[in-house]
PDB file of N, CA and C in Angstrom:
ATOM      1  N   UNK A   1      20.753 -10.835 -63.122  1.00  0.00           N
ATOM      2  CA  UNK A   1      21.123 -11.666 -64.252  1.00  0.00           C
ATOM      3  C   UNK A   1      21.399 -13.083 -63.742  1.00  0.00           C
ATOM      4  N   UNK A   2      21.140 -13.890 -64.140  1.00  0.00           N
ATOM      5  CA  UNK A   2      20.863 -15.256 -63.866  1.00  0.00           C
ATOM      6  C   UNK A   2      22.336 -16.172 -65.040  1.00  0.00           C
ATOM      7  N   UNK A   3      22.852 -16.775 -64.562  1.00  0.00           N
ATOM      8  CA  UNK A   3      23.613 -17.976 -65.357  1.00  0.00           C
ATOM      9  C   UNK A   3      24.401 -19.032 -64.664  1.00  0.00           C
ATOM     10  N   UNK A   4      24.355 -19.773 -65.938  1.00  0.00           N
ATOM     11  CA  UNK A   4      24.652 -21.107 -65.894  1.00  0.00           C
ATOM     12  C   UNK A   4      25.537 -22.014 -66.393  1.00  0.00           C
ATOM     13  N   UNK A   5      27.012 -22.359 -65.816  1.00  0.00           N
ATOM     14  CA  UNK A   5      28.208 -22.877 -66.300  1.00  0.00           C
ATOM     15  C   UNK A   5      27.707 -24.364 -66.945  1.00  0.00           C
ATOM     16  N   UNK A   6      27.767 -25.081 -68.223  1.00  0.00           N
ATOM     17  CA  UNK A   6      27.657 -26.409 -68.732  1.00  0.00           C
ATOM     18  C   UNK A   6      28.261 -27.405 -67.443  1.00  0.00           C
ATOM     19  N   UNK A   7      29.518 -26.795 -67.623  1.00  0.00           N
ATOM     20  CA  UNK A   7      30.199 -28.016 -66.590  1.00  0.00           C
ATOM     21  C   UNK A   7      29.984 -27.810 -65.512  1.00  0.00           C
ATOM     22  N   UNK A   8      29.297 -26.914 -64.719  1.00  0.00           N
ATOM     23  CA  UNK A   8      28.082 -27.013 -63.451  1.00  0.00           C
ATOM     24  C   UNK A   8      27.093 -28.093 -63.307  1.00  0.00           C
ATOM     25  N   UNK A   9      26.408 -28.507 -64.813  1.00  0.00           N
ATOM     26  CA  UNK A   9      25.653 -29.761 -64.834  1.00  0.00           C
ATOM     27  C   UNK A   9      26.313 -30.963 -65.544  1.00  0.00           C
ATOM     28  N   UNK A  10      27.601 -30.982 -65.259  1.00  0.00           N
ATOM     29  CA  UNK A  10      28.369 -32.260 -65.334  1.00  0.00           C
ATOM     30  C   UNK A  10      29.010 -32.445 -66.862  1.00  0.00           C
ATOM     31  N   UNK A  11      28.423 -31.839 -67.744  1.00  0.00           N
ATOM     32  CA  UNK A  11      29.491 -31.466 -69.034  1.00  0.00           C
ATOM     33  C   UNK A  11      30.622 -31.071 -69.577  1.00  0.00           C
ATOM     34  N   UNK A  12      31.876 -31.711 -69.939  1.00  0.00           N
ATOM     35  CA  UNK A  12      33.216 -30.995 -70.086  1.00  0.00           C
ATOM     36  C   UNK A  12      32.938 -30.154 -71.392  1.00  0.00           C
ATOM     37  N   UNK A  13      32.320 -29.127 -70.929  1.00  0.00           N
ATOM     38  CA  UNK A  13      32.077 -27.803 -71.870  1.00  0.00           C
ATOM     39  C   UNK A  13      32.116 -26.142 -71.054  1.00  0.00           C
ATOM     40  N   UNK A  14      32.432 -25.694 -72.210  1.00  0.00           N
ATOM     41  CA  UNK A  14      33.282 -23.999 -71.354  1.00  0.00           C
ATOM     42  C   UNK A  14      31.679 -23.071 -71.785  1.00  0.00           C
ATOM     43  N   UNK A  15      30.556 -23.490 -71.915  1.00  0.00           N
ATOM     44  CA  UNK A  15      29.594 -22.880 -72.761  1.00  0.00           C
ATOM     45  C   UNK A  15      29.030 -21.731 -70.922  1.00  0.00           C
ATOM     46  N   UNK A  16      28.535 -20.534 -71.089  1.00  0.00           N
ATOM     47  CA  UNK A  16      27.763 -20.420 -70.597  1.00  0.00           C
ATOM     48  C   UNK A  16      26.632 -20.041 -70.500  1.00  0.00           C
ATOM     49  N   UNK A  17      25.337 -19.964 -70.105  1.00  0.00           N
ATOM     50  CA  UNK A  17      24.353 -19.422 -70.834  1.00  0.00           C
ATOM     51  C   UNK A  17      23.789 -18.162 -69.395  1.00  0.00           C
ATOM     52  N   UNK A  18      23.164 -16.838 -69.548  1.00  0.00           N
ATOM     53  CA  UNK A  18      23.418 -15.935 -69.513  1.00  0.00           C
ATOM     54  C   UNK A  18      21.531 -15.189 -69.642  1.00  0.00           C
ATOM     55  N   UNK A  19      20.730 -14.751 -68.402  1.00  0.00           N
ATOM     56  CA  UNK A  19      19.340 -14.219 -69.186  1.00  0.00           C
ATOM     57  C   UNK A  19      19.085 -13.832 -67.706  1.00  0.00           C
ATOM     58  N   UNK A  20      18.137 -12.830 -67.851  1.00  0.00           N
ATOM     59  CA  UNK A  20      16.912 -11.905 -66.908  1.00  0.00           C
ATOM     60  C   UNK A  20      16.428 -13.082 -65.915  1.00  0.00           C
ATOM     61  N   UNK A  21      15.569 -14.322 -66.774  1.00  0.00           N
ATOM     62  CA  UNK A  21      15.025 -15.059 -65.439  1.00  0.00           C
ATOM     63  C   UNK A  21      15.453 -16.863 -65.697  1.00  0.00           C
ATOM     64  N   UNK A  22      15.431 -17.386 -64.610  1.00  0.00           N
ATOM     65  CA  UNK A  22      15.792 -18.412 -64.342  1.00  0.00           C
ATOM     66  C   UNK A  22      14.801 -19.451 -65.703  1.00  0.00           C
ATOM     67  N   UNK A  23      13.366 -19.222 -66.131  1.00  0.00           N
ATOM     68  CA  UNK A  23      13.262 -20.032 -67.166  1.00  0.00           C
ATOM     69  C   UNK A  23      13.519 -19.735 -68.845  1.00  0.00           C
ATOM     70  N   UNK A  24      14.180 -18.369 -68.818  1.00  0.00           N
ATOM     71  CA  UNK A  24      15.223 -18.037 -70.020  1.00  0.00           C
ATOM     72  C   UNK A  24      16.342 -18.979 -69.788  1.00  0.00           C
ATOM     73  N   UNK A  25      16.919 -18.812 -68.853  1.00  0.00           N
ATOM     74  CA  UNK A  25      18.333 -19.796 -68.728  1.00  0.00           C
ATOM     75  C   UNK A  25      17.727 -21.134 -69.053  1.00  0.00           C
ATOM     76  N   UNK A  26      16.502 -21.850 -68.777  1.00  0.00           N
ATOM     77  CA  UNK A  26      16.118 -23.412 -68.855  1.00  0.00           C
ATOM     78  C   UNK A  26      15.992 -23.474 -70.230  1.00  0.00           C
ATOM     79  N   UNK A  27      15.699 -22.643 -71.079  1.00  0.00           N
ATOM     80  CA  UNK A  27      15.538 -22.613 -72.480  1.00  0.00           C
ATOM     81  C   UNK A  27      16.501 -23.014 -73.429  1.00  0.00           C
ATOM     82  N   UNK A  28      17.176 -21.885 -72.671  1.00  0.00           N
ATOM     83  CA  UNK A  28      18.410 -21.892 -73.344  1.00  0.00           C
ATOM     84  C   UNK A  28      19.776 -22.713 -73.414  1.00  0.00           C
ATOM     85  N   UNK A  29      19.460 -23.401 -72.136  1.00  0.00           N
ATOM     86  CA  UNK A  29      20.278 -24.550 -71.568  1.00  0.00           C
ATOM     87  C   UNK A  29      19.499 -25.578 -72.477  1.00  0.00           C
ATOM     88  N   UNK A  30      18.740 -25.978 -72.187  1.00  0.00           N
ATOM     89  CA  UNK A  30      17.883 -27.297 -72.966  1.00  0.00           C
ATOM     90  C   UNK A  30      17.972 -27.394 -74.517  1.00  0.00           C
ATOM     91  N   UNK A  31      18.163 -25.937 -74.907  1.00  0.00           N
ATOM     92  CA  UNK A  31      18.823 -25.632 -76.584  1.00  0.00           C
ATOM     93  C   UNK A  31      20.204 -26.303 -76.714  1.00  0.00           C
ATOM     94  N   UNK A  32      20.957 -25.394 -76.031  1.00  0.00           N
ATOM     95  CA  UNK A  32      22.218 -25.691 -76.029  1.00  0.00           C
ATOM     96  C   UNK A  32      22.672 -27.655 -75.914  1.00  0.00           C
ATOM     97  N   UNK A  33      22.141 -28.006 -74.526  1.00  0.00           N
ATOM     98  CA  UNK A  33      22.335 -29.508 -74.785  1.00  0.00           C
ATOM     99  C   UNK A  33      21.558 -30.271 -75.842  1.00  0.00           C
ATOM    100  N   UNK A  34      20.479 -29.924 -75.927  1.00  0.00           N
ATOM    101  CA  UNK A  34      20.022 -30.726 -77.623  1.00  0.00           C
ATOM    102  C   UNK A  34      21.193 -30.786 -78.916  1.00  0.00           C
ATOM    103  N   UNK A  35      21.380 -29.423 -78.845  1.00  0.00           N
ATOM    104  CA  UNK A  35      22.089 -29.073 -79.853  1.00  0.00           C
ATOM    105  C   UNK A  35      23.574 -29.672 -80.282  1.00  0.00           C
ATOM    106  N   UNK A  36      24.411 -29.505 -79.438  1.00  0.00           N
ATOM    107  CA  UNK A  36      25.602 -30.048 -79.010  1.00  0.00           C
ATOM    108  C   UNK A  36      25.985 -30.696 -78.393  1.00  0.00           C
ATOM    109  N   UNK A  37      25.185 -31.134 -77.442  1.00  0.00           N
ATOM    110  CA  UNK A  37      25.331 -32.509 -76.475  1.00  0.00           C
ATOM    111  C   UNK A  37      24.587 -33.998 -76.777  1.00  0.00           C
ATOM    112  N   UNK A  38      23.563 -33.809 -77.908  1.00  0.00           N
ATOM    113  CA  UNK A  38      22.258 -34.398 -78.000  1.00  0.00           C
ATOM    114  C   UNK A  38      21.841 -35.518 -76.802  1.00  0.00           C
ATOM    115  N   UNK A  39      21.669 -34.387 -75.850  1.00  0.00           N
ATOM    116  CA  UNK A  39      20.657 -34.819 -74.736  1.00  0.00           C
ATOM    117  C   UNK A  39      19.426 -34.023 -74.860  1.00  0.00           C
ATOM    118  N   UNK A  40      18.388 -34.575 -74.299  1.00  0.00           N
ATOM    119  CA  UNK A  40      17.048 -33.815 -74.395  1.00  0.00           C
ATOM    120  C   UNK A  40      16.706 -33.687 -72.846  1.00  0.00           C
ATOM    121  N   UNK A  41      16.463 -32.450 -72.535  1.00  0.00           N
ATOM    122  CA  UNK A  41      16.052 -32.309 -71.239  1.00  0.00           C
ATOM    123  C   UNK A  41      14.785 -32.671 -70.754  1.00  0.00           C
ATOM    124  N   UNK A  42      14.824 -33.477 -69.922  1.00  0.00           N
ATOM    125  CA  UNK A  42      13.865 -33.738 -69.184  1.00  0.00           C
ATOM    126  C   UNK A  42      12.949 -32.964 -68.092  1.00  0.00           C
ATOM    127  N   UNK A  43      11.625 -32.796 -67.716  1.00  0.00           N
ATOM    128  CA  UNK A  43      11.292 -32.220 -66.628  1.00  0.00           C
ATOM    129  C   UNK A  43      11.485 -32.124 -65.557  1.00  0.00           C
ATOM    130  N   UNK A  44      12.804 -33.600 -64.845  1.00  0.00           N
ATOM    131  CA  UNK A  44      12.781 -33.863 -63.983  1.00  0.00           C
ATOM    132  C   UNK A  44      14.673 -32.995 -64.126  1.00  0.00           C
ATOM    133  N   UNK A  45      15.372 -33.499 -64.757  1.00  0.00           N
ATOM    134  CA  UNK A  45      16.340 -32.987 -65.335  1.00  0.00           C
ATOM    135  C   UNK A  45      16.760 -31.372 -64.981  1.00  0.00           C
ATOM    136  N   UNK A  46      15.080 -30.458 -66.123  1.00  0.00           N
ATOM    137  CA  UNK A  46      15.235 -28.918 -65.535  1.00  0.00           C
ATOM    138  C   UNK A  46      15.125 -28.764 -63.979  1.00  0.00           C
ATOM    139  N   UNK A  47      14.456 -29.409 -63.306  1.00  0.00           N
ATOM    140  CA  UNK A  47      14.395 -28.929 -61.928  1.00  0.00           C
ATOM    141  C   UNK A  47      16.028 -29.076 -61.038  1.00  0.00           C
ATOM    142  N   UNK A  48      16.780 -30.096 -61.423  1.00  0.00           N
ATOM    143  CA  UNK A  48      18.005 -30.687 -61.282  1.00  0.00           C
ATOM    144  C   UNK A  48      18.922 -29.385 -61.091  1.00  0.00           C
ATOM    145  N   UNK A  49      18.803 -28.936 -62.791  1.00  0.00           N
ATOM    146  CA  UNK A  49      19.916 -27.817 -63.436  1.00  0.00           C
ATOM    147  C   UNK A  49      19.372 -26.335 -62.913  1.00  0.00           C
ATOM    148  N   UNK A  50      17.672 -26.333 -62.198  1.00  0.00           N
ATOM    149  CA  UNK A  50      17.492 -25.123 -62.142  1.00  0.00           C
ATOM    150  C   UNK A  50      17.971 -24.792 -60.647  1.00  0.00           C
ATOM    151  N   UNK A  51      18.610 -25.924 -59.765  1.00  0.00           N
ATOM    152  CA  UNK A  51      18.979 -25.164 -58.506  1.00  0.00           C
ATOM    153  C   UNK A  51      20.526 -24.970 -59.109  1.00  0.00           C
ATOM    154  N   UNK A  52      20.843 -25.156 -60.114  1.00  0.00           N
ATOM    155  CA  UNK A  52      22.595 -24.530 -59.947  1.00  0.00           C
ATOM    156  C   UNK A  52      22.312 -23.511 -61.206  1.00  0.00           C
ATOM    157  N   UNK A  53      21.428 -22.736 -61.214  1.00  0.00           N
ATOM    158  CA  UNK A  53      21.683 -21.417 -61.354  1.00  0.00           C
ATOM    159  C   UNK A  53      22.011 -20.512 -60.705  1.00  0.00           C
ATOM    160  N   UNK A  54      23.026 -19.661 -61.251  1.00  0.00           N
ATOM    161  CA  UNK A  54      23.351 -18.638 -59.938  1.00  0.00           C
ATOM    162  C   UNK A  54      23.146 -17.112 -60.253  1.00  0.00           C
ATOM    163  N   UNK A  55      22.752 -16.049 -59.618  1.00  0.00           N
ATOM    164  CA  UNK A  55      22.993 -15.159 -59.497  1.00  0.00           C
ATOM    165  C   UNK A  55      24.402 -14.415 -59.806  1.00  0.00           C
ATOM    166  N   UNK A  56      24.179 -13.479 -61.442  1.00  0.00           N
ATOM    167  CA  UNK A  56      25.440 -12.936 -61.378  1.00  0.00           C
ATOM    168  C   UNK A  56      25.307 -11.095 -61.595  1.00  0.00           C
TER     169      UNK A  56
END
């Protein structure tokens, strides 16, 4: 299982997001900050957030 703390990528948010493979978590992360952060993730951005995924 793969996840990913918000405030791991620099956000004062308690959100975490939670999936099988590392580009479920990019999905779902890139949802999440559109949504509530209105940032739009970038390509350069996902590669950024995809090394602080961790193994849980």
């Amino acid at each position: 299982m793969k996840t990913l703390k918000c405030s791991d990528v620099g956000f004062d948010c308690a959100a975490v997001v939670t999936a099988e493979t590392v580009e479920e978590v990019l999905a779902q992360a890139a949802a999440h900050a559109q949504k509530v952060h209105g940032v739009p993730v970038t390509p350069e951005m996902a590669e950024e957030i995809a090394e602080k995924i961790q193994e849980k």
